[in-house]
PDB file of N, CA and C in Angstrom:
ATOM      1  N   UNK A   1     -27.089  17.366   8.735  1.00  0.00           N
ATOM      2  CA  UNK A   1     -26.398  16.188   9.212  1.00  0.00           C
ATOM      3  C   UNK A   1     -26.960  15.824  10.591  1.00  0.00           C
ATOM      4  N   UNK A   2     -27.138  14.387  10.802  1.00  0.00           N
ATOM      5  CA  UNK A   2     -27.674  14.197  12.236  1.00  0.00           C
ATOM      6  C   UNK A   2     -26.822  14.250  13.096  1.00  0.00           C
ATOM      7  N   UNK A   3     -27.126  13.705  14.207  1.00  0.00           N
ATOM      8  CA  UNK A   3     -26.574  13.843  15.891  1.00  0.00           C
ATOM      9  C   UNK A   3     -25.259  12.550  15.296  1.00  0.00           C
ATOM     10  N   UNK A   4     -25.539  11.422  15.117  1.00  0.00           N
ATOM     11  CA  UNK A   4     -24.881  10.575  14.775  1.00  0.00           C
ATOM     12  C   UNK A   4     -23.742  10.266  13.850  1.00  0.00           C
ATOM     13  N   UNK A   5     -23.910  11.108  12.844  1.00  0.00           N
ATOM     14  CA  UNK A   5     -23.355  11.548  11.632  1.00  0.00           C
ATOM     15  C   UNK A   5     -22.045  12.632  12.136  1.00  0.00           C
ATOM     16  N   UNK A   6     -22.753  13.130  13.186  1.00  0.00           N
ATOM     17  CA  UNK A   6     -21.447  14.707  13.711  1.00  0.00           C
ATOM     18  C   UNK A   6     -20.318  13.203  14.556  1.00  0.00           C
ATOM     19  N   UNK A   7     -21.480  13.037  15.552  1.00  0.00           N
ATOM     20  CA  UNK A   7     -20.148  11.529  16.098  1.00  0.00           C
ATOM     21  C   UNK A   7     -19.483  10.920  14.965  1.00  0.00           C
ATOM     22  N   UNK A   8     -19.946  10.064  14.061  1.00  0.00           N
ATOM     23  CA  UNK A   8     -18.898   9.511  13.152  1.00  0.00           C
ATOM     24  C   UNK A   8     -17.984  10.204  12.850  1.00  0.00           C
ATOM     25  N   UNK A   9     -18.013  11.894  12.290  1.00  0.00           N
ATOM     26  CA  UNK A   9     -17.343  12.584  11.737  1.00  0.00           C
ATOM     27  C   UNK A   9     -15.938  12.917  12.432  1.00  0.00           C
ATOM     28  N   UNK A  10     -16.629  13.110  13.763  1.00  0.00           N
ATOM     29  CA  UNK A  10     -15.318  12.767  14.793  1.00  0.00           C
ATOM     30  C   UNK A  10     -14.758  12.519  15.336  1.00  0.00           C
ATOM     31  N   UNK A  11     -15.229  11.011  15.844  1.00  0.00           N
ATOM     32  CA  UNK A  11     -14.378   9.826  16.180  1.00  0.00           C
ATOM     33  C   UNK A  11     -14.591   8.469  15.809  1.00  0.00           C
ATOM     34  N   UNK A  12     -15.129   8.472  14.418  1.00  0.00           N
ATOM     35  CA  UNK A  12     -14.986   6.931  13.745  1.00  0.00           C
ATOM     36  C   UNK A  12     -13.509   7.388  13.025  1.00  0.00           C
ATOM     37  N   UNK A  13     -13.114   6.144  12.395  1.00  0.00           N
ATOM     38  CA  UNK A  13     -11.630   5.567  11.806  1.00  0.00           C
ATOM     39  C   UNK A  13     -12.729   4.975  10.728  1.00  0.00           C
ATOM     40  N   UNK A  14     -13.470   5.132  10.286  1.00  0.00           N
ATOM     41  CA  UNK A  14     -13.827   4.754   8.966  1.00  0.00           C
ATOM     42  C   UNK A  14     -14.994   5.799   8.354  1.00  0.00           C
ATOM     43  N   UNK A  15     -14.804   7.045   8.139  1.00  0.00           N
ATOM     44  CA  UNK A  15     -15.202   8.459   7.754  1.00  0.00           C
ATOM     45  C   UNK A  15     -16.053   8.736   6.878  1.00  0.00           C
ATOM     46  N   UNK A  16     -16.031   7.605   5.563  1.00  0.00           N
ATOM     47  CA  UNK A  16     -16.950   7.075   4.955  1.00  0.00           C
ATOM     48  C   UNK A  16     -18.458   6.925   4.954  1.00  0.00           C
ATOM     49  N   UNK A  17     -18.347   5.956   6.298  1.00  0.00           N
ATOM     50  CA  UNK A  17     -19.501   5.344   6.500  1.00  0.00           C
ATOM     51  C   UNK A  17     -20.640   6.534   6.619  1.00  0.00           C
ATOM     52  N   UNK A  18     -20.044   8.100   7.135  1.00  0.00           N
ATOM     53  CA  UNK A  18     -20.808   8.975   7.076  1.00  0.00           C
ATOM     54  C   UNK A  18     -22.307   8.712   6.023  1.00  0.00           C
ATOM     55  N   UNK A  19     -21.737   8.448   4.888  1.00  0.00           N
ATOM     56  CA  UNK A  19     -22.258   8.497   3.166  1.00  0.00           C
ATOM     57  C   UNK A  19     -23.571   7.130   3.573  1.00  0.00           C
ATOM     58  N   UNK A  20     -22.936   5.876   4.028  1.00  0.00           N
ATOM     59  CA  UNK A  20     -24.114   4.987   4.197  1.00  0.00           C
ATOM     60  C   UNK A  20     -24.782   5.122   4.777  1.00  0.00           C
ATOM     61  N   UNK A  21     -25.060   6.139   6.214  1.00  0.00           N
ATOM     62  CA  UNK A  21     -25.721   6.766   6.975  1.00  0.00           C
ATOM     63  C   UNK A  21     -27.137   6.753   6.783  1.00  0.00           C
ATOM     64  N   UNK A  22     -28.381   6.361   6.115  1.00  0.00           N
ATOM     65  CA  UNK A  22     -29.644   7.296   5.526  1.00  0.00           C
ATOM     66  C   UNK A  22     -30.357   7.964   6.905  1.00  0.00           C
ATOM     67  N   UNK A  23     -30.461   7.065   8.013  1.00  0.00           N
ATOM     68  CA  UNK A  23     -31.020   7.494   8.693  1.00  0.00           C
ATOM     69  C   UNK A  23     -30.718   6.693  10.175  1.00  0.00           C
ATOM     70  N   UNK A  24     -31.149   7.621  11.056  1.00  0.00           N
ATOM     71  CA  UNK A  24     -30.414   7.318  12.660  1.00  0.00           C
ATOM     72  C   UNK A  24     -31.019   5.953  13.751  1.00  0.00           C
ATOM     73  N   UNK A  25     -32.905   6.147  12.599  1.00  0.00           N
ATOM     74  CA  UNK A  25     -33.450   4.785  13.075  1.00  0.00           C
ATOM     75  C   UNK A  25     -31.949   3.453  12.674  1.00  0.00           C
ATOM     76  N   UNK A  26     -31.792   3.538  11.404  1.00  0.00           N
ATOM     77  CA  UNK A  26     -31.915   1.923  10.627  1.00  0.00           C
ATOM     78  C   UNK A  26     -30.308   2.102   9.709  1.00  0.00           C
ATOM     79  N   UNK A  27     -29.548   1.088   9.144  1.00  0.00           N
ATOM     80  CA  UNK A  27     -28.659   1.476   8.730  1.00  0.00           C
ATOM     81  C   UNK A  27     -28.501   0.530   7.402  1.00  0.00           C
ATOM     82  N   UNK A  28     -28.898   0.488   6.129  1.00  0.00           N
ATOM     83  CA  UNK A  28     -28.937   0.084   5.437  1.00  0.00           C
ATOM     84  C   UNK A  28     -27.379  -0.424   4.391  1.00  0.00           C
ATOM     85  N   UNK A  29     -26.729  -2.187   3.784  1.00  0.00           N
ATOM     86  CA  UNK A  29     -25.980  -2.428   3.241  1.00  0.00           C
ATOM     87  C   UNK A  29     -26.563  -2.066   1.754  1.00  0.00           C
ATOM     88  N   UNK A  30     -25.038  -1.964   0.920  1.00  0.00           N
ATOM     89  CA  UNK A  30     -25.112  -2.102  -0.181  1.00  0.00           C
ATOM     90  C   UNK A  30     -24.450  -2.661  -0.651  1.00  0.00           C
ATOM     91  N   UNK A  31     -24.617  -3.220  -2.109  1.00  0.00           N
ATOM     92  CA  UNK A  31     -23.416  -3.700  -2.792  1.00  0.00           C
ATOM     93  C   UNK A  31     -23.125  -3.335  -4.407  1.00  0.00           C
ATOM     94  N   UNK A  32     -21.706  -3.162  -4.372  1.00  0.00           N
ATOM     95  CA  UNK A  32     -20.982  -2.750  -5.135  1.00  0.00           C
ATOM     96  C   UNK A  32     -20.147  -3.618  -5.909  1.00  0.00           C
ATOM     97  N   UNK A  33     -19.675  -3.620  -7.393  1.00  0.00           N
ATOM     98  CA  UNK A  33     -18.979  -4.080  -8.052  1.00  0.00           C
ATOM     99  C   UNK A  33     -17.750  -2.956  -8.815  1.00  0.00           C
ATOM    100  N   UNK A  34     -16.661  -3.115  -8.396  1.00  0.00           N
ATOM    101  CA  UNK A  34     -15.219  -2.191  -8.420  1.00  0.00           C
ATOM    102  C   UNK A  34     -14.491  -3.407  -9.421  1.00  0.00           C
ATOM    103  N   UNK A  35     -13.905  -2.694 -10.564  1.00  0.00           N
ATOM    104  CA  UNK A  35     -13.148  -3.436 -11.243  1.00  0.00           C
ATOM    105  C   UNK A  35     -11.658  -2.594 -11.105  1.00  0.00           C
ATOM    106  N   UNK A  36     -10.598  -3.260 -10.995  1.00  0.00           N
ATOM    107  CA  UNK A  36      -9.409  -2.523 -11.012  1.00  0.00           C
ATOM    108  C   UNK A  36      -8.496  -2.958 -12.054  1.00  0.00           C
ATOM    109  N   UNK A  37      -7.973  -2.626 -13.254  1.00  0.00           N
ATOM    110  CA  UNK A  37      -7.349  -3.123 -13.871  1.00  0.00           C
ATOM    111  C   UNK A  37      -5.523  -2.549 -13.452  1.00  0.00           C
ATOM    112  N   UNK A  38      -4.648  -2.930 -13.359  1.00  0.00           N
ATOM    113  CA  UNK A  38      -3.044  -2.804 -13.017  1.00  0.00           C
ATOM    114  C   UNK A  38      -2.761  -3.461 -13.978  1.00  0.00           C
ATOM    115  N   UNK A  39      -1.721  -1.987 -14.492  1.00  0.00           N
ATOM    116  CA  UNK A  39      -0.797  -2.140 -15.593  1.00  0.00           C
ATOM    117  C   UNK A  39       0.526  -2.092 -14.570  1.00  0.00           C
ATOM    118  N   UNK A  40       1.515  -3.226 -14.031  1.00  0.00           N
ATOM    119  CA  UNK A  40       2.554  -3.175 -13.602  1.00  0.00           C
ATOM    120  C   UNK A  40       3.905  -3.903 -13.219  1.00  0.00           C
ATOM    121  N   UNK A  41       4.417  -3.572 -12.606  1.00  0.00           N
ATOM    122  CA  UNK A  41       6.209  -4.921 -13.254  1.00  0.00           C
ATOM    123  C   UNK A  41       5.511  -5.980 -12.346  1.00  0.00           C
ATOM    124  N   UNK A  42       6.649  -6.965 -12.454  1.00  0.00           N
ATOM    125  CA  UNK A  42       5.810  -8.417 -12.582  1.00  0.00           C
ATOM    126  C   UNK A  42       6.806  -8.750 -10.704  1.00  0.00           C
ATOM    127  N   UNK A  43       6.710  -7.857 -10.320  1.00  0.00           N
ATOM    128  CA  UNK A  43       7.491  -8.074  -8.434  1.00  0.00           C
ATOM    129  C   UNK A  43       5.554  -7.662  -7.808  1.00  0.00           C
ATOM    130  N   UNK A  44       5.050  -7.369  -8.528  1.00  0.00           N
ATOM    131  CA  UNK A  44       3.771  -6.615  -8.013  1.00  0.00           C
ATOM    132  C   UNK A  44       2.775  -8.355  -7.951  1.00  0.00           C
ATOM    133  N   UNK A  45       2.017  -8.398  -6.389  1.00  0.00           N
ATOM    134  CA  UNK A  45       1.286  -9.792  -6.515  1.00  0.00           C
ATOM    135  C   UNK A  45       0.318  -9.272  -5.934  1.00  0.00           C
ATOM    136  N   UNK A  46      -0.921  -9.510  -6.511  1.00  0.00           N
ATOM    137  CA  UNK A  46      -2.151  -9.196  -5.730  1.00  0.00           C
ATOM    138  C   UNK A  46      -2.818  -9.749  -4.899  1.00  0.00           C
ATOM    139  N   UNK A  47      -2.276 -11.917  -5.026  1.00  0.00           N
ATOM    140  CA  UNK A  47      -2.739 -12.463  -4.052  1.00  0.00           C
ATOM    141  C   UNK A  47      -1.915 -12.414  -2.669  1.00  0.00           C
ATOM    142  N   UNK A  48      -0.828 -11.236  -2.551  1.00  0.00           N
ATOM    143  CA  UNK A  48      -0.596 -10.779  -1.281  1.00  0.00           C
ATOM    144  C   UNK A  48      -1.088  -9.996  -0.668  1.00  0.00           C
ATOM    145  N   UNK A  49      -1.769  -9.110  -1.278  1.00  0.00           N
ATOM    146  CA  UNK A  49      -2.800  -8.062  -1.039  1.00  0.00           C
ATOM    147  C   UNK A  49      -4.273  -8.698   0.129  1.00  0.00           C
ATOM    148  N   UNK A  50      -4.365  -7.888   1.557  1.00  0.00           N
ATOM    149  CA  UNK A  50      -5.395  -8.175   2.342  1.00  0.00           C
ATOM    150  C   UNK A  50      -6.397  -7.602   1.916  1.00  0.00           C
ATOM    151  N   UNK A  51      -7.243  -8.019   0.665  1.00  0.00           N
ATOM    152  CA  UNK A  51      -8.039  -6.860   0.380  1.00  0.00           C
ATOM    153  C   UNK A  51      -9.264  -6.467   1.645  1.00  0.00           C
ATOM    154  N   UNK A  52      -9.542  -7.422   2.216  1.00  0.00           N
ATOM    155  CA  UNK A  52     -10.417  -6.999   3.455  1.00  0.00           C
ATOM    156  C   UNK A  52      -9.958  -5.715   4.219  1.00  0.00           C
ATOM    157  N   UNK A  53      -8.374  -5.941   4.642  1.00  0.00           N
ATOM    158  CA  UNK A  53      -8.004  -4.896   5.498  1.00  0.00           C
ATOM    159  C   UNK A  53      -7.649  -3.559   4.573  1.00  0.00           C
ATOM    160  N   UNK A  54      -7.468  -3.601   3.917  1.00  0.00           N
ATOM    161  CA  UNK A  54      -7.252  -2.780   2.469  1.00  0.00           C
ATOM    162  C   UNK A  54      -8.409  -1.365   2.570  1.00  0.00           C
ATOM    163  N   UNK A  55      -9.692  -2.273   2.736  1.00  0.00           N
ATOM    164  CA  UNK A  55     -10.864  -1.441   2.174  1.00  0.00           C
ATOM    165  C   UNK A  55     -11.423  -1.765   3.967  1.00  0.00           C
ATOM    166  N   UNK A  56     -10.913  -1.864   4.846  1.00  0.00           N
ATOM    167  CA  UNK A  56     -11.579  -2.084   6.302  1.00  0.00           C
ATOM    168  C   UNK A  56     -13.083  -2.312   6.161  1.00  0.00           C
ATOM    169  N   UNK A  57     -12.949  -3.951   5.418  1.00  0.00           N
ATOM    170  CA  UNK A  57     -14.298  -4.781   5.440  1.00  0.00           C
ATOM    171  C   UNK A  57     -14.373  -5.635   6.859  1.00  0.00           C
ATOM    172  N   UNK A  58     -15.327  -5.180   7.765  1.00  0.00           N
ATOM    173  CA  UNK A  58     -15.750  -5.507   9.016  1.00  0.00           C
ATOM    174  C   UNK A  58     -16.899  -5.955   9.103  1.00  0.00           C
ATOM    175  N   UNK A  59     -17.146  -6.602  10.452  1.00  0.00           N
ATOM    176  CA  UNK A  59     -18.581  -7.485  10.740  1.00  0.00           C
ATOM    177  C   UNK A  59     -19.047  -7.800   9.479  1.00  0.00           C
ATOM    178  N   UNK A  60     -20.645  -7.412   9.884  1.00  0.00           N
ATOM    179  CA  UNK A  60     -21.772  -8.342   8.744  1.00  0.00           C
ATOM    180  C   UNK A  60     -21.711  -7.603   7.490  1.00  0.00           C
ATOM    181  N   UNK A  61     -20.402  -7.215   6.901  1.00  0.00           N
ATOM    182  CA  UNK A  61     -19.950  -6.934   5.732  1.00  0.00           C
ATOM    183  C   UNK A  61     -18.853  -7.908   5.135  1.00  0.00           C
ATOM    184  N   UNK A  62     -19.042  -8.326   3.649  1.00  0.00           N
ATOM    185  CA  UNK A  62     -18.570  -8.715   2.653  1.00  0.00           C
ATOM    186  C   UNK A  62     -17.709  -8.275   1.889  1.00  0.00           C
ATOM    187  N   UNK A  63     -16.811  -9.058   1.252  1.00  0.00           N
ATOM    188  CA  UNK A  63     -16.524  -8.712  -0.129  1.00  0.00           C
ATOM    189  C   UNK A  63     -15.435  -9.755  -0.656  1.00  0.00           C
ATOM    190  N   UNK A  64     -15.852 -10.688  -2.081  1.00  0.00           N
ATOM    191  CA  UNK A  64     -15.395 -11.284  -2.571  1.00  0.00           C
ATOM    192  C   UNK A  64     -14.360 -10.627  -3.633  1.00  0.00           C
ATOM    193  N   UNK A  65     -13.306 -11.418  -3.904  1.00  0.00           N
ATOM    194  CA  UNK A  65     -12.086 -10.883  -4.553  1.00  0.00           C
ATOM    195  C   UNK A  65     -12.038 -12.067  -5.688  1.00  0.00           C
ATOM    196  N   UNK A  66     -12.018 -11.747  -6.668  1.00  0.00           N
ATOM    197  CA  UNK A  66     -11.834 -12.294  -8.044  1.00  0.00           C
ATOM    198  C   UNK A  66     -10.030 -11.786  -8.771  1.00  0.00           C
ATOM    199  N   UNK A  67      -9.524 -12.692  -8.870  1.00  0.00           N
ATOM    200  CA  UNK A  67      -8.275 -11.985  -9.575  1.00  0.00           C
ATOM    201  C   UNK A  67      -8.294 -12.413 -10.928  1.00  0.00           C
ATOM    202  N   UNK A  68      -7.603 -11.866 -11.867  1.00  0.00           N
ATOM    203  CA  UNK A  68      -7.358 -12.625 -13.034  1.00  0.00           C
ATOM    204  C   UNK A  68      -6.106 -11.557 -14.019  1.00  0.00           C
ATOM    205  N   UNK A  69      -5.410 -12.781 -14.369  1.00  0.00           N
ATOM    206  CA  UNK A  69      -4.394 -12.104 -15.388  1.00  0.00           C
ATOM    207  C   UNK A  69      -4.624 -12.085 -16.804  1.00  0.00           C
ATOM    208  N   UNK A  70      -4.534 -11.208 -16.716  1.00  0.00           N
ATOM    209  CA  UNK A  70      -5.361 -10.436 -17.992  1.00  0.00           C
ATOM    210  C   UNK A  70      -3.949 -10.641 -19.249  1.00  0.00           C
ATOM    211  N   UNK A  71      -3.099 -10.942 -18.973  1.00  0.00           N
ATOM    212  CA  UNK A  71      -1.771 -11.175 -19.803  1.00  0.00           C
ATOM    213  C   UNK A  71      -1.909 -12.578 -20.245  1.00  0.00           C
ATOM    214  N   UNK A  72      -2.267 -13.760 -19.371  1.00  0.00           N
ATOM    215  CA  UNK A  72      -2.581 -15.236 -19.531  1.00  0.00           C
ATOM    216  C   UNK A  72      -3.748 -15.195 -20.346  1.00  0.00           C
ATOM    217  N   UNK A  73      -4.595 -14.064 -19.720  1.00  0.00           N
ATOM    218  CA  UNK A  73      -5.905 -14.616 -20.897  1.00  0.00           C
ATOM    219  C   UNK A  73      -5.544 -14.163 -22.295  1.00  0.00           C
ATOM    220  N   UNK A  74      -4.533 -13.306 -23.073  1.00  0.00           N
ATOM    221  CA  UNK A  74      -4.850 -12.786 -24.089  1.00  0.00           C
ATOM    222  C   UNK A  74      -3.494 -13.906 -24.716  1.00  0.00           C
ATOM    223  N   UNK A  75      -2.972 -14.490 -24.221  1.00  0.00           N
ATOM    224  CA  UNK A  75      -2.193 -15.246 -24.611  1.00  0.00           C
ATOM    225  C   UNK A  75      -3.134 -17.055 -25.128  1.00  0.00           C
ATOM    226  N   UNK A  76      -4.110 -16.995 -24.051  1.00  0.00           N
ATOM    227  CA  UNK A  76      -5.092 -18.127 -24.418  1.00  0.00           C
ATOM    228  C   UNK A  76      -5.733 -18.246 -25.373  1.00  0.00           C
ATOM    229  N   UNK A  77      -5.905 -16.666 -26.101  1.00  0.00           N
ATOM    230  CA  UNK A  77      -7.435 -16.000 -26.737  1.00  0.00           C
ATOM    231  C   UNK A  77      -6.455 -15.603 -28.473  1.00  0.00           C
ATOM    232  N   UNK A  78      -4.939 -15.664 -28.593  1.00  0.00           N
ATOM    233  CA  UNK A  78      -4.323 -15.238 -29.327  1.00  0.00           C
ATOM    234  C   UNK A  78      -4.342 -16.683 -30.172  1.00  0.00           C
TER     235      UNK A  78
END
């Protein structure tokens, strides 16, 4: 583990980032596609959900949020 990597380990608030780390020159993004499907009662809303602060998406990082009810579509498709 590098010099940098021991700092994150013990005083970043996002512990993770350890993993994106490759090297101490340069710090390389990636991107990812996460599907979540929720089976749950209908008091549950996802467009209340901060998903940014959720997953502590910061600076020159992204992430688009797609919702969809999967109950409306099979009712469309029936």
């Amino acid at each position: 583990m590098t010099f940098i990597q021991n700092i994150c380990i013990m005083y970043c608030n996002r512990p993770y980032e350890i993993f994106a780390m490759s090297s101490p020159n340069y710090i390389t993004k990636r991107k990812y596609s996460v599907t979540l499907d929720f089976d749950v009662y209908e008091d549950f809303n996802p467009y209340e959900i901060q998903w940014n602060k959720l997953f502590q998406i910061e600076g020159q990082e992204h992430l688009d949020v797609n919702i969809r009810n999967l109950d409306e579509e099979a009712d469309i498709n029936w």
